[in-house]
PDB file of N, CA and C in Angstrom:
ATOM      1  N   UNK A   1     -17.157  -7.955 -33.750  1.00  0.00           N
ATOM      2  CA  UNK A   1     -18.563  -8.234 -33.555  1.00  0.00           C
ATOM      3  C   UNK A   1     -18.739  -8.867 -32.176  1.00  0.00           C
ATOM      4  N   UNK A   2     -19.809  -8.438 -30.742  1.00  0.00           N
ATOM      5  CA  UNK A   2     -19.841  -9.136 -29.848  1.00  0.00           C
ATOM      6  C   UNK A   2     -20.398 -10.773 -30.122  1.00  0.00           C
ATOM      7  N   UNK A   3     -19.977 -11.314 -29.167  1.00  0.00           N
ATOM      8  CA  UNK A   3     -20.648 -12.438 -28.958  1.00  0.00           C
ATOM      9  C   UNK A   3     -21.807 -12.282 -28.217  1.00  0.00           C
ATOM     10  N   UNK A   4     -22.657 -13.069 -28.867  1.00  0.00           N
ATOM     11  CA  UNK A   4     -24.243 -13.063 -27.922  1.00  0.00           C
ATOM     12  C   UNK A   4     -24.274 -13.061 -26.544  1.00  0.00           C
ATOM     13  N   UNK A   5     -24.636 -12.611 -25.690  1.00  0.00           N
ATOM     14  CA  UNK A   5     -24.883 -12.172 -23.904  1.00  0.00           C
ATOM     15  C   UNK A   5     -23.656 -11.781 -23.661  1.00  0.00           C
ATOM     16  N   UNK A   6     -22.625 -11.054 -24.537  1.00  0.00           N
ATOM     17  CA  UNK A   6     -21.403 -10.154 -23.433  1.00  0.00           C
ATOM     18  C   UNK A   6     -21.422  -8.766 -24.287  1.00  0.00           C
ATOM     19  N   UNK A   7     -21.588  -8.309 -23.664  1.00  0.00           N
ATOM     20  CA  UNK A   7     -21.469  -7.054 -23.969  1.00  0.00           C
ATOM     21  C   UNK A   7     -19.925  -6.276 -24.603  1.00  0.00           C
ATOM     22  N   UNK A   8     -19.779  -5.297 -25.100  1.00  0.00           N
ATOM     23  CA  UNK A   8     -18.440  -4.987 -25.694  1.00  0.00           C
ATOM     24  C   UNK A   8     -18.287  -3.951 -24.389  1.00  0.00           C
ATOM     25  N   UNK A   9     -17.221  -4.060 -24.317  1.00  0.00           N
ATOM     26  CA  UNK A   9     -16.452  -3.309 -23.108  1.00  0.00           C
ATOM     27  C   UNK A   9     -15.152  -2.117 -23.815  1.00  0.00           C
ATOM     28  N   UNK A  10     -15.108  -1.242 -22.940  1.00  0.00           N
ATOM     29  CA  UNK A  10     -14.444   0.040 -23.633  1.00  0.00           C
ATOM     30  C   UNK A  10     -13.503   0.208 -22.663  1.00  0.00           C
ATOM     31  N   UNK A  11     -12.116   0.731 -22.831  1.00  0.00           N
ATOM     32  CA  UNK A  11     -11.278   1.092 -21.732  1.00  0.00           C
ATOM     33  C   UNK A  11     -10.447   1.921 -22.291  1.00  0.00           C
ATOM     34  N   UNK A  12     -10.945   3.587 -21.004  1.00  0.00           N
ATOM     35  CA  UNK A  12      -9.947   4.456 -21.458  1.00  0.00           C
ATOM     36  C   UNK A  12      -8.423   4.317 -21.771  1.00  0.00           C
ATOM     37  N   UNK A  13      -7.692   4.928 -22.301  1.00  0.00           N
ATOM     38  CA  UNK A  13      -6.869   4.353 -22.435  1.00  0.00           C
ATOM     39  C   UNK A  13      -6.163   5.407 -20.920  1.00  0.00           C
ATOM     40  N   UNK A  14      -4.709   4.399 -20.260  1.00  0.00           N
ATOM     41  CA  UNK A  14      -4.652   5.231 -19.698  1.00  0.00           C
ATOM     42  C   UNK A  14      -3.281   6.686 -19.530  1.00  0.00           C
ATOM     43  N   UNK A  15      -3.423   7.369 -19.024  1.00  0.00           N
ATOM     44  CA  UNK A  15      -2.770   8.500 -19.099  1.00  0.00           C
ATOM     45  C   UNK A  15      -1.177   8.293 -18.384  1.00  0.00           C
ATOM     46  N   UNK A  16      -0.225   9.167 -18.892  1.00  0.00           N
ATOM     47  CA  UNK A  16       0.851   9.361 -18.377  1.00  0.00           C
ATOM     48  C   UNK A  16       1.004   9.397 -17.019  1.00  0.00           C
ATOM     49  N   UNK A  17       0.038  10.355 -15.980  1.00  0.00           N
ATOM     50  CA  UNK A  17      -0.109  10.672 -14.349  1.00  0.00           C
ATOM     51  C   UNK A  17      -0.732   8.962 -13.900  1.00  0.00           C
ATOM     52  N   UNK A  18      -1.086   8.793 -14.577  1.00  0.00           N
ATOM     53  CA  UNK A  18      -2.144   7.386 -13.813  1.00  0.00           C
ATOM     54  C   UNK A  18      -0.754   6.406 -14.427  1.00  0.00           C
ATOM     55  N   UNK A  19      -0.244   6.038 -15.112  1.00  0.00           N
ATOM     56  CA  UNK A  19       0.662   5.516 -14.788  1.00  0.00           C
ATOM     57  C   UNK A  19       1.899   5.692 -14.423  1.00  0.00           C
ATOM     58  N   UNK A  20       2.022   6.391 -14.411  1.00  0.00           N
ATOM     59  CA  UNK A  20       3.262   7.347 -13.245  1.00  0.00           C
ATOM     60  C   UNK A  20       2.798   6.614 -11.933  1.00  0.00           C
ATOM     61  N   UNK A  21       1.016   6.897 -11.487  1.00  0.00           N
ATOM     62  CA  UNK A  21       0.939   6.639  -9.996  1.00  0.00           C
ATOM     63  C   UNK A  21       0.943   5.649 -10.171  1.00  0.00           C
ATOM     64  N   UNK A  22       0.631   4.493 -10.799  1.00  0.00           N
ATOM     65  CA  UNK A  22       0.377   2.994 -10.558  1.00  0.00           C
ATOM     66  C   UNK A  22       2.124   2.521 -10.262  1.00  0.00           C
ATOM     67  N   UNK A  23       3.068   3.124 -10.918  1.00  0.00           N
ATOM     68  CA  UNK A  23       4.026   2.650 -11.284  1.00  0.00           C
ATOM     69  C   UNK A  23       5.017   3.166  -9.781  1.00  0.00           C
ATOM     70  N   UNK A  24       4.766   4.188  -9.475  1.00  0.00           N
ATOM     71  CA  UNK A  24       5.169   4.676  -8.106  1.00  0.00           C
ATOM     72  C   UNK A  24       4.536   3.790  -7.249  1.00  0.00           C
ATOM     73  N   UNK A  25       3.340   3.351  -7.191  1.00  0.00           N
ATOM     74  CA  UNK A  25       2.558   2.323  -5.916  1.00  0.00           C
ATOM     75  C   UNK A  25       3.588   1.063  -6.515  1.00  0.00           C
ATOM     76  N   UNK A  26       3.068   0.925  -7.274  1.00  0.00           N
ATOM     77  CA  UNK A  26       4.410  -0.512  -7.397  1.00  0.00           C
ATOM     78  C   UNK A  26       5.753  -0.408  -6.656  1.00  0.00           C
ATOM     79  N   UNK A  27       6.383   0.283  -6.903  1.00  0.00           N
ATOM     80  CA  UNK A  27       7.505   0.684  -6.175  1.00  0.00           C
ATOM     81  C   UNK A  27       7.854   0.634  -4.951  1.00  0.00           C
ATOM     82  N   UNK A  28       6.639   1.563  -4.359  1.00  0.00           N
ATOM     83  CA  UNK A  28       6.395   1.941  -2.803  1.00  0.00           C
ATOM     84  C   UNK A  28       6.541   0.098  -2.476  1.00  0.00           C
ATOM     85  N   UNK A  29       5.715  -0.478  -3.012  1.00  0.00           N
ATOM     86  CA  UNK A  29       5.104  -1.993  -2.076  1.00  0.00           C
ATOM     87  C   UNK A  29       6.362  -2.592  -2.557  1.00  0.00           C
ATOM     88  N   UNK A  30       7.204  -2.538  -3.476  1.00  0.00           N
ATOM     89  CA  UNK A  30       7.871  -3.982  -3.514  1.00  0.00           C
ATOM     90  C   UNK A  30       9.100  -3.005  -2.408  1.00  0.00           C
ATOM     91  N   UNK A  31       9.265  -1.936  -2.645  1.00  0.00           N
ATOM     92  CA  UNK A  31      10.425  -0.966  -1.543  1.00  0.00           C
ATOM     93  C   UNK A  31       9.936  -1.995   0.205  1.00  0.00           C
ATOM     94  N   UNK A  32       8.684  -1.411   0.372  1.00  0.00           N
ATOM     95  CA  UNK A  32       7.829  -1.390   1.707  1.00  0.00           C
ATOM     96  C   UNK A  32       8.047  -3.174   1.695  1.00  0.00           C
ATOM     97  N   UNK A  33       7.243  -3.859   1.283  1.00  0.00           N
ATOM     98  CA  UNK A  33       7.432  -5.528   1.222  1.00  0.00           C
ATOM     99  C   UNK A  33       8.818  -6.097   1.570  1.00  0.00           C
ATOM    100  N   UNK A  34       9.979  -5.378   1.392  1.00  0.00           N
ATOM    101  CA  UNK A  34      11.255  -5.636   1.215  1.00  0.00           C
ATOM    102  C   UNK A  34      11.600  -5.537   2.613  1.00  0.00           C
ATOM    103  N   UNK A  35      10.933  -4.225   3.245  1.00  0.00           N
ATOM    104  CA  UNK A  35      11.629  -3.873   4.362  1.00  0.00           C
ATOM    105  C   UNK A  35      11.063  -4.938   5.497  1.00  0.00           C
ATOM    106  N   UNK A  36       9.361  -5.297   5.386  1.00  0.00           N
ATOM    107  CA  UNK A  36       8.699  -6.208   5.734  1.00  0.00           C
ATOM    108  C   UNK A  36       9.405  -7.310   5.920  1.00  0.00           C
ATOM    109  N   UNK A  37      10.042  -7.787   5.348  1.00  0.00           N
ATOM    110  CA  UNK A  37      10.838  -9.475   4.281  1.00  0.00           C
ATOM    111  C   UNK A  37      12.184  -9.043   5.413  1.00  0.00           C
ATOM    112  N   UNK A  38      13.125  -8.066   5.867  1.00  0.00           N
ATOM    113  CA  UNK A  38      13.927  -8.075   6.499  1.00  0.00           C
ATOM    114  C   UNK A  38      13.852  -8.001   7.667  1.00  0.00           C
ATOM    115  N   UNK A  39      12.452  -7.314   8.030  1.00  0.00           N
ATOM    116  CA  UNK A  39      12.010  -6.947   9.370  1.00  0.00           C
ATOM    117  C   UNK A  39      11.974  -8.136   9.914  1.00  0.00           C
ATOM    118  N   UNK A  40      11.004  -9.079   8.914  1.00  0.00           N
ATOM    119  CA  UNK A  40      10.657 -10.466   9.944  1.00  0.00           C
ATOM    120  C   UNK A  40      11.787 -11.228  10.132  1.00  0.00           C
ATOM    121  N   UNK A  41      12.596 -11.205   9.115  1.00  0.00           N
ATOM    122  CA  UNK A  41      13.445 -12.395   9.208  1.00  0.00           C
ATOM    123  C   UNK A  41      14.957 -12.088  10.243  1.00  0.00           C
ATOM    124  N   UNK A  42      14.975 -10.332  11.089  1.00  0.00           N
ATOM    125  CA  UNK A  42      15.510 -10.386  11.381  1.00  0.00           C
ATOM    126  C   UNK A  42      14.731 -10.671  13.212  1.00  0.00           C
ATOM    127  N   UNK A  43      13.367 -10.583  12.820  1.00  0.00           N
ATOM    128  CA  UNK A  43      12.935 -10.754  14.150  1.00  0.00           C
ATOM    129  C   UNK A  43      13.078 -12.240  14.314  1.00  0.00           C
ATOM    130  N   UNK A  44      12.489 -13.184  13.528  1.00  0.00           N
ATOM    131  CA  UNK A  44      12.916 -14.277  13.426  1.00  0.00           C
ATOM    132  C   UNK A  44      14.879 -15.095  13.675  1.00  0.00           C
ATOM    133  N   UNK A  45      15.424 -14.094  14.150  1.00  0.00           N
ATOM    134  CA  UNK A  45      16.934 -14.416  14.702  1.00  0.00           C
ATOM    135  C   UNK A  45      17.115 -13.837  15.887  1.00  0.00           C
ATOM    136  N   UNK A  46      16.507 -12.356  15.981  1.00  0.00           N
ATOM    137  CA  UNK A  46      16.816 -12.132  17.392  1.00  0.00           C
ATOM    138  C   UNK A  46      16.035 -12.101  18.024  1.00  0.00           C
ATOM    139  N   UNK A  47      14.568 -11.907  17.688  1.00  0.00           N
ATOM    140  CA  UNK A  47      13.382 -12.238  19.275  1.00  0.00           C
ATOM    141  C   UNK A  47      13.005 -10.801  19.572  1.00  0.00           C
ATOM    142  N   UNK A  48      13.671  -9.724  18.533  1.00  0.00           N
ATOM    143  CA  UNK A  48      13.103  -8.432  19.363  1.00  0.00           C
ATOM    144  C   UNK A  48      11.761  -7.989  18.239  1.00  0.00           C
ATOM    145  N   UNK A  49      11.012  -7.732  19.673  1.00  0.00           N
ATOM    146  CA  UNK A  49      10.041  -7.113  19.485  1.00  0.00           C
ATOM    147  C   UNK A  49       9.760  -6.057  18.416  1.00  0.00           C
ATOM    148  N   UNK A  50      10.698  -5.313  18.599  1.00  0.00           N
ATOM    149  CA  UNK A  50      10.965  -3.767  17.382  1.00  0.00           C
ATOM    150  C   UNK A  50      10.681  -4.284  16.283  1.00  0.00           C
ATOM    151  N   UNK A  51      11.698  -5.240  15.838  1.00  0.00           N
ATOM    152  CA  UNK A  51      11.164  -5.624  14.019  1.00  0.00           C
ATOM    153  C   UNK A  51       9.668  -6.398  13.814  1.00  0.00           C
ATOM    154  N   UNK A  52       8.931  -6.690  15.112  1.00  0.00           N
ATOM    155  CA  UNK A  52       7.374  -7.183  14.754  1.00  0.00           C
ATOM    156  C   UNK A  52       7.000  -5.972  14.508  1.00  0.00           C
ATOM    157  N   UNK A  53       6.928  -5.021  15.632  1.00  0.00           N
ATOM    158  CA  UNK A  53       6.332  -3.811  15.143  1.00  0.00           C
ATOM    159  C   UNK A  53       6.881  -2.759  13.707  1.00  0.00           C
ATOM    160  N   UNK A  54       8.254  -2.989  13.483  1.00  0.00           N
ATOM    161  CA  UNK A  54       8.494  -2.378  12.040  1.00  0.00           C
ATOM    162  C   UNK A  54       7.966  -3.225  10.976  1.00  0.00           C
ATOM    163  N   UNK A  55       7.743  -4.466  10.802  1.00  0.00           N
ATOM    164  CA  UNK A  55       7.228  -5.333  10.250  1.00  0.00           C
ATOM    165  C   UNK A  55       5.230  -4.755   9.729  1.00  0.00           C
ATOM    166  N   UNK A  56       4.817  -4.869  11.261  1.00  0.00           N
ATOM    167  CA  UNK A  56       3.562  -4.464  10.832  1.00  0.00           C
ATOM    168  C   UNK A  56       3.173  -2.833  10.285  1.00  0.00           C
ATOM    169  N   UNK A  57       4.613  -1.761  10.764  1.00  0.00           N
ATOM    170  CA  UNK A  57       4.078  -0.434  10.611  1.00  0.00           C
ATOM    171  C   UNK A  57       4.677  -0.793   8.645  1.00  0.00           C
ATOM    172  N   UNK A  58       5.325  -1.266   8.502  1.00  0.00           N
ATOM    173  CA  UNK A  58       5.407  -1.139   6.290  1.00  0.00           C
ATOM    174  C   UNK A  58       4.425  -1.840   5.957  1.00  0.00           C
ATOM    175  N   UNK A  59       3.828  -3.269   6.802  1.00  0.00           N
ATOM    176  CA  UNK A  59       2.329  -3.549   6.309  1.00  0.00           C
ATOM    177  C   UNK A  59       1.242  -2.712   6.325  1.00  0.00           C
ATOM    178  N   UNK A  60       1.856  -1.727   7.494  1.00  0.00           N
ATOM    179  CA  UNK A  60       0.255  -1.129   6.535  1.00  0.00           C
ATOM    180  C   UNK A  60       0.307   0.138   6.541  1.00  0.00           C
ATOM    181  N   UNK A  61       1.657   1.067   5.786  1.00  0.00           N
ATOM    182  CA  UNK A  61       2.244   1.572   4.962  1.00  0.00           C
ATOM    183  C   UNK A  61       1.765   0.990   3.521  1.00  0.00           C
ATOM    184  N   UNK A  62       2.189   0.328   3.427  1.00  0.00           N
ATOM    185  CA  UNK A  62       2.305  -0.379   1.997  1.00  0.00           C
ATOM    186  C   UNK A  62       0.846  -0.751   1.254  1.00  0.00           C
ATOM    187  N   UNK A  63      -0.006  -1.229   2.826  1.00  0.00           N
ATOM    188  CA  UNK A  63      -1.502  -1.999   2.463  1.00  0.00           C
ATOM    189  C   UNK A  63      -1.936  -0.235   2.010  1.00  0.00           C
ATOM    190  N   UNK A  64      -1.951   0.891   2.403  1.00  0.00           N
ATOM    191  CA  UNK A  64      -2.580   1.825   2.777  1.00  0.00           C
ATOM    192  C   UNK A  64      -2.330   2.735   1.119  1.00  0.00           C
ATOM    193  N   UNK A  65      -1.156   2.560   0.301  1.00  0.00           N
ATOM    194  CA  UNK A  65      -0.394   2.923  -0.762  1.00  0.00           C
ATOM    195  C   UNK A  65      -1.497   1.898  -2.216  1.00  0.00           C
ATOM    196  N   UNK A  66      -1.439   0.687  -1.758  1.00  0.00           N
ATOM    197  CA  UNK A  66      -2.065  -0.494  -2.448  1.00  0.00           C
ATOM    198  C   UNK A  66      -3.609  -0.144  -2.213  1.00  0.00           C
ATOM    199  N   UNK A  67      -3.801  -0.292  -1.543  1.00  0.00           N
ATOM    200  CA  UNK A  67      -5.407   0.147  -1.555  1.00  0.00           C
ATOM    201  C   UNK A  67      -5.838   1.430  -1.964  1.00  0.00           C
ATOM    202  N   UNK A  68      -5.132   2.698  -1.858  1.00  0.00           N
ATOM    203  CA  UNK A  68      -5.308   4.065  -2.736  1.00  0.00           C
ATOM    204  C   UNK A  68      -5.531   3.640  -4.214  1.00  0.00           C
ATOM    205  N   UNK A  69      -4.186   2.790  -4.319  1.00  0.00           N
ATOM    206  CA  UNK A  69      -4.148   3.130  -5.977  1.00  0.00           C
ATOM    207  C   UNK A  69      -5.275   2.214  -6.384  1.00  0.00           C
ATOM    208  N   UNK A  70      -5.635   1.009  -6.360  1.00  0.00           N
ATOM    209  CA  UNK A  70      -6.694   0.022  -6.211  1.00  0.00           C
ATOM    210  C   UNK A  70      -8.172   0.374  -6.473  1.00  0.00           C
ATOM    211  N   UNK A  71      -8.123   0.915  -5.313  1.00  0.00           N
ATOM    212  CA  UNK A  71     -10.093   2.148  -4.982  1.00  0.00           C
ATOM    213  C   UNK A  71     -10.008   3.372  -6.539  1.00  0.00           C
ATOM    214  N   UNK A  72      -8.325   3.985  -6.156  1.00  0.00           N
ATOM    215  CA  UNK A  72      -8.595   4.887  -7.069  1.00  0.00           C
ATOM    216  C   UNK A  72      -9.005   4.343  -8.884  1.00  0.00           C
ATOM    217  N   UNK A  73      -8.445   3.535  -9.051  1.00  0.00           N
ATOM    218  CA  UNK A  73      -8.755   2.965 -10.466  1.00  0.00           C
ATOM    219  C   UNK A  73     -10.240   2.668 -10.554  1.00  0.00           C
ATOM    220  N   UNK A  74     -10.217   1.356  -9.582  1.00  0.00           N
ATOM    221  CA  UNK A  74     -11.805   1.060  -9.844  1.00  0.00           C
ATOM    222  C   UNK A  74     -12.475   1.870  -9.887  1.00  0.00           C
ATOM    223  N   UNK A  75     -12.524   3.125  -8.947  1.00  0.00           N
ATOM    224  CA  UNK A  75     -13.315   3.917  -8.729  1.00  0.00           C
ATOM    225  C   UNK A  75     -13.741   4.990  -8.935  1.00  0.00           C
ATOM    226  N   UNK A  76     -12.797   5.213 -10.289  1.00  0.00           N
ATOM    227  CA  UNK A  76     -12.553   6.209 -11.419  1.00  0.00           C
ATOM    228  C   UNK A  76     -12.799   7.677 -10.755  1.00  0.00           C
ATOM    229  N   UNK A  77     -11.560   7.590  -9.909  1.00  0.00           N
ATOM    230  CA  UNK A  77     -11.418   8.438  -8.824  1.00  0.00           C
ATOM    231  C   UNK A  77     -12.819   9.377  -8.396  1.00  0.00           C
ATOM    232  N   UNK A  78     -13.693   8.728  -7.978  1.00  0.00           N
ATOM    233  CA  UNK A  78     -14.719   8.886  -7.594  1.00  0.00           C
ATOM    234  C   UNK A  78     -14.700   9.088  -5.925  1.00  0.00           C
ATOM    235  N   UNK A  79     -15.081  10.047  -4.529  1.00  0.00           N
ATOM    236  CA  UNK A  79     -14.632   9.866  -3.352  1.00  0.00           C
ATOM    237  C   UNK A  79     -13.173  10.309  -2.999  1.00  0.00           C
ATOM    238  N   UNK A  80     -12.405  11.208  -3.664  1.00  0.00           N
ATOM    239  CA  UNK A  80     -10.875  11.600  -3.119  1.00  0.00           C
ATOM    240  C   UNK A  80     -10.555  11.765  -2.082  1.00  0.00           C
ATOM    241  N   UNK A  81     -11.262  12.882  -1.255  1.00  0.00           N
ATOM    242  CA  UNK A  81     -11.507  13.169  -0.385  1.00  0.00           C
ATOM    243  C   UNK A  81     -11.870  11.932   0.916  1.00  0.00           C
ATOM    244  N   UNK A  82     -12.526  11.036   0.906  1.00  0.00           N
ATOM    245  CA  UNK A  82     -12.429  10.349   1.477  1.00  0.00           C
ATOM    246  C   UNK A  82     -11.473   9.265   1.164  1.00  0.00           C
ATOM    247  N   UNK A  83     -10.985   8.841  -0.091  1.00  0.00           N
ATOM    248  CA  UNK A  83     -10.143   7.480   0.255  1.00  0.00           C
ATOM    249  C   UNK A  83      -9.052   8.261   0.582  1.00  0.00           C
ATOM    250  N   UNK A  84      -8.709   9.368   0.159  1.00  0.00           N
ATOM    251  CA  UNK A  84      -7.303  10.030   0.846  1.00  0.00           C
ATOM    252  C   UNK A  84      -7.462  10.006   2.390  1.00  0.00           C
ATOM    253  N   UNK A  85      -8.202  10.522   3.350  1.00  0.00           N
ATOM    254  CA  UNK A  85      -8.593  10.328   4.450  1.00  0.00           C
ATOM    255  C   UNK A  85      -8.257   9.283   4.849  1.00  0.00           C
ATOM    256  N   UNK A  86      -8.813   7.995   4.449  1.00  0.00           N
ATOM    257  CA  UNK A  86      -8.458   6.609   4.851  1.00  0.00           C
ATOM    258  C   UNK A  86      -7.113   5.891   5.206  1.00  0.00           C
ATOM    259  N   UNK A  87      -6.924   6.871   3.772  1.00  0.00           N
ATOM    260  CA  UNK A  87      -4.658   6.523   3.080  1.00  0.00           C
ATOM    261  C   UNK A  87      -4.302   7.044   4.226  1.00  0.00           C
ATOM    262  N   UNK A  88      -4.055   8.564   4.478  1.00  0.00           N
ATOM    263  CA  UNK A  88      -3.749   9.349   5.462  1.00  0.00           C
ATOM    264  C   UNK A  88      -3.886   8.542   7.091  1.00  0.00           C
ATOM    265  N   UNK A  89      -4.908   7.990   7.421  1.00  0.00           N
ATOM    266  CA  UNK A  89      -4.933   7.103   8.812  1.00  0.00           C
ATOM    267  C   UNK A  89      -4.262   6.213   8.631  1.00  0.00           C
ATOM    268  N   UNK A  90      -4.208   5.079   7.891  1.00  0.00           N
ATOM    269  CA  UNK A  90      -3.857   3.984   7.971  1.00  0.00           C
ATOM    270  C   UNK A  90      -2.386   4.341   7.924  1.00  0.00           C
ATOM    271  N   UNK A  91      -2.005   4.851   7.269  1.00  0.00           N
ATOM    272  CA  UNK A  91      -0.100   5.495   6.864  1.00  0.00           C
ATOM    273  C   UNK A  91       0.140   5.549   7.859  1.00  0.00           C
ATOM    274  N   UNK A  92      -0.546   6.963   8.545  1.00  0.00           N
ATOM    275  CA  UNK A  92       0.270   7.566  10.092  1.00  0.00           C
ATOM    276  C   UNK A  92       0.069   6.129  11.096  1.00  0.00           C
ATOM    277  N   UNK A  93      -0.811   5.369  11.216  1.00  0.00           N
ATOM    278  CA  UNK A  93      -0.823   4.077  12.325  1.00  0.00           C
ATOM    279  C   UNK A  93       0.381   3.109  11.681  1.00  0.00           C
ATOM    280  N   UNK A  94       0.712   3.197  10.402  1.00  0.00           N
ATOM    281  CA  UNK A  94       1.776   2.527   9.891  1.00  0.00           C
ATOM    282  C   UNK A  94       3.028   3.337  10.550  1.00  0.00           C
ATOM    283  N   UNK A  95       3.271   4.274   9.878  1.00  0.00           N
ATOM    284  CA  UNK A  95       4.284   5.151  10.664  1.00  0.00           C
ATOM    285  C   UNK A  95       4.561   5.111  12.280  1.00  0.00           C
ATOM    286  N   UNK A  96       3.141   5.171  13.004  1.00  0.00           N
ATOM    287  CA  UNK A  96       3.086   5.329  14.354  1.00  0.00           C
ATOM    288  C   UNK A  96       3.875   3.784  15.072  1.00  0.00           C
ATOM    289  N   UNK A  97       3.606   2.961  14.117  1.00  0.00           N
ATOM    290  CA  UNK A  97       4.521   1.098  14.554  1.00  0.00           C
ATOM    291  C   UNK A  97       5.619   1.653  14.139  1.00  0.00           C
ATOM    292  N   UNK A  98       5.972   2.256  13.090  1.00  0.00           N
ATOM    293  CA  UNK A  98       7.452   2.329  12.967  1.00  0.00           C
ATOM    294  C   UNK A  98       7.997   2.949  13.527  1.00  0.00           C
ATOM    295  N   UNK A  99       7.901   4.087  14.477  1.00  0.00           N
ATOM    296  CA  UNK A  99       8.229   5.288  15.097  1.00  0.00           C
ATOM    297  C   UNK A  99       8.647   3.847  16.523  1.00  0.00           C
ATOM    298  N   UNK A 100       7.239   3.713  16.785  1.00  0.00           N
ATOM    299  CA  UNK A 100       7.293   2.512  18.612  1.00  0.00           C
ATOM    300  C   UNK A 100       8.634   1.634  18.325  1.00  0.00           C
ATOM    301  N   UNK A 101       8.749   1.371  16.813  1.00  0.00           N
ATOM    302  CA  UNK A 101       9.923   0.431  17.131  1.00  0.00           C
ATOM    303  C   UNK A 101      10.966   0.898  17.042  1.00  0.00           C
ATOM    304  N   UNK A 102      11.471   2.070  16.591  1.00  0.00           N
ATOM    305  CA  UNK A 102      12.510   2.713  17.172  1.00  0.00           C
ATOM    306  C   UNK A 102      12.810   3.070  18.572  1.00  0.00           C
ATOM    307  N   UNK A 103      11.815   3.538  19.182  1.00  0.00           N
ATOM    308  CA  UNK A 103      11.979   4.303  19.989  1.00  0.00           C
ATOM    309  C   UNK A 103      11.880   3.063  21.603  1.00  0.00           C
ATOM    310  N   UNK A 104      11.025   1.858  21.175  1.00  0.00           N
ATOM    311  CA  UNK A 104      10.607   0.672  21.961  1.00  0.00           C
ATOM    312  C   UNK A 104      12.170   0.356  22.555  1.00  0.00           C
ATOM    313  N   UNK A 105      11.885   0.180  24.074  1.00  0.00           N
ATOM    314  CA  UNK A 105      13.415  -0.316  24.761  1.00  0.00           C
ATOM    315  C   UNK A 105      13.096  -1.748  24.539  1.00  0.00           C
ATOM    316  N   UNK A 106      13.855  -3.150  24.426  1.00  0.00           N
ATOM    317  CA  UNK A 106      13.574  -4.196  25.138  1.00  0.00           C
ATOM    318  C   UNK A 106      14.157  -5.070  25.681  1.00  0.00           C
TER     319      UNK A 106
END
């Protein structure tokens, strides 16, 4: 029986693919976070530049993975087409730091 002024709330239940993806984004970020967590702490010993920039290209790798799955729930995949778009930029500028810090002399 509700309680007076809340309304009863319903939740699909959810599917095998949707948690497959939630469970893969989990993954990705604690994988991506990890590499983050080594990046800094090895920039934090030697001073090179490369691991700031590998540092920030899995942040936002990872932010870009986290925020898909995020939008996509709330948003009862409403907009694909565009939050994929979004995923897709932010990744490759993630990628594009990780690429500079390979390739970065210093």
């Amino acid at each position: 029986m509700p309680v007076a002024g809340i309304s009863a709330c319903t939740v699909a239940p959810i599917t095998l693919i949707e948690a497959l993806f939630a469970a893969f984004s989990g993954t990705l970020a604690l994988a991506g976070l990890s590499v983050v967590a080594l990046a800094i702490q090895a920039y934090a010993d030697v001073r090179q530049a490369a691991m700031l920039h590998l540092s920030i290209g899995f942040v936002l790798i990872v932010a870009a993975a986290l925020g898909t799955t995020i939008s996509t729930f709330l948003g009862d995949y409403s907009q694909v087409v565009g939050l994929l778009t979004v995923n897709y930029a932010i990744t490759t500028v993630g990628f594009l730091f990780v690429m500079y810090s390979i390739v970065s002399r210093n």
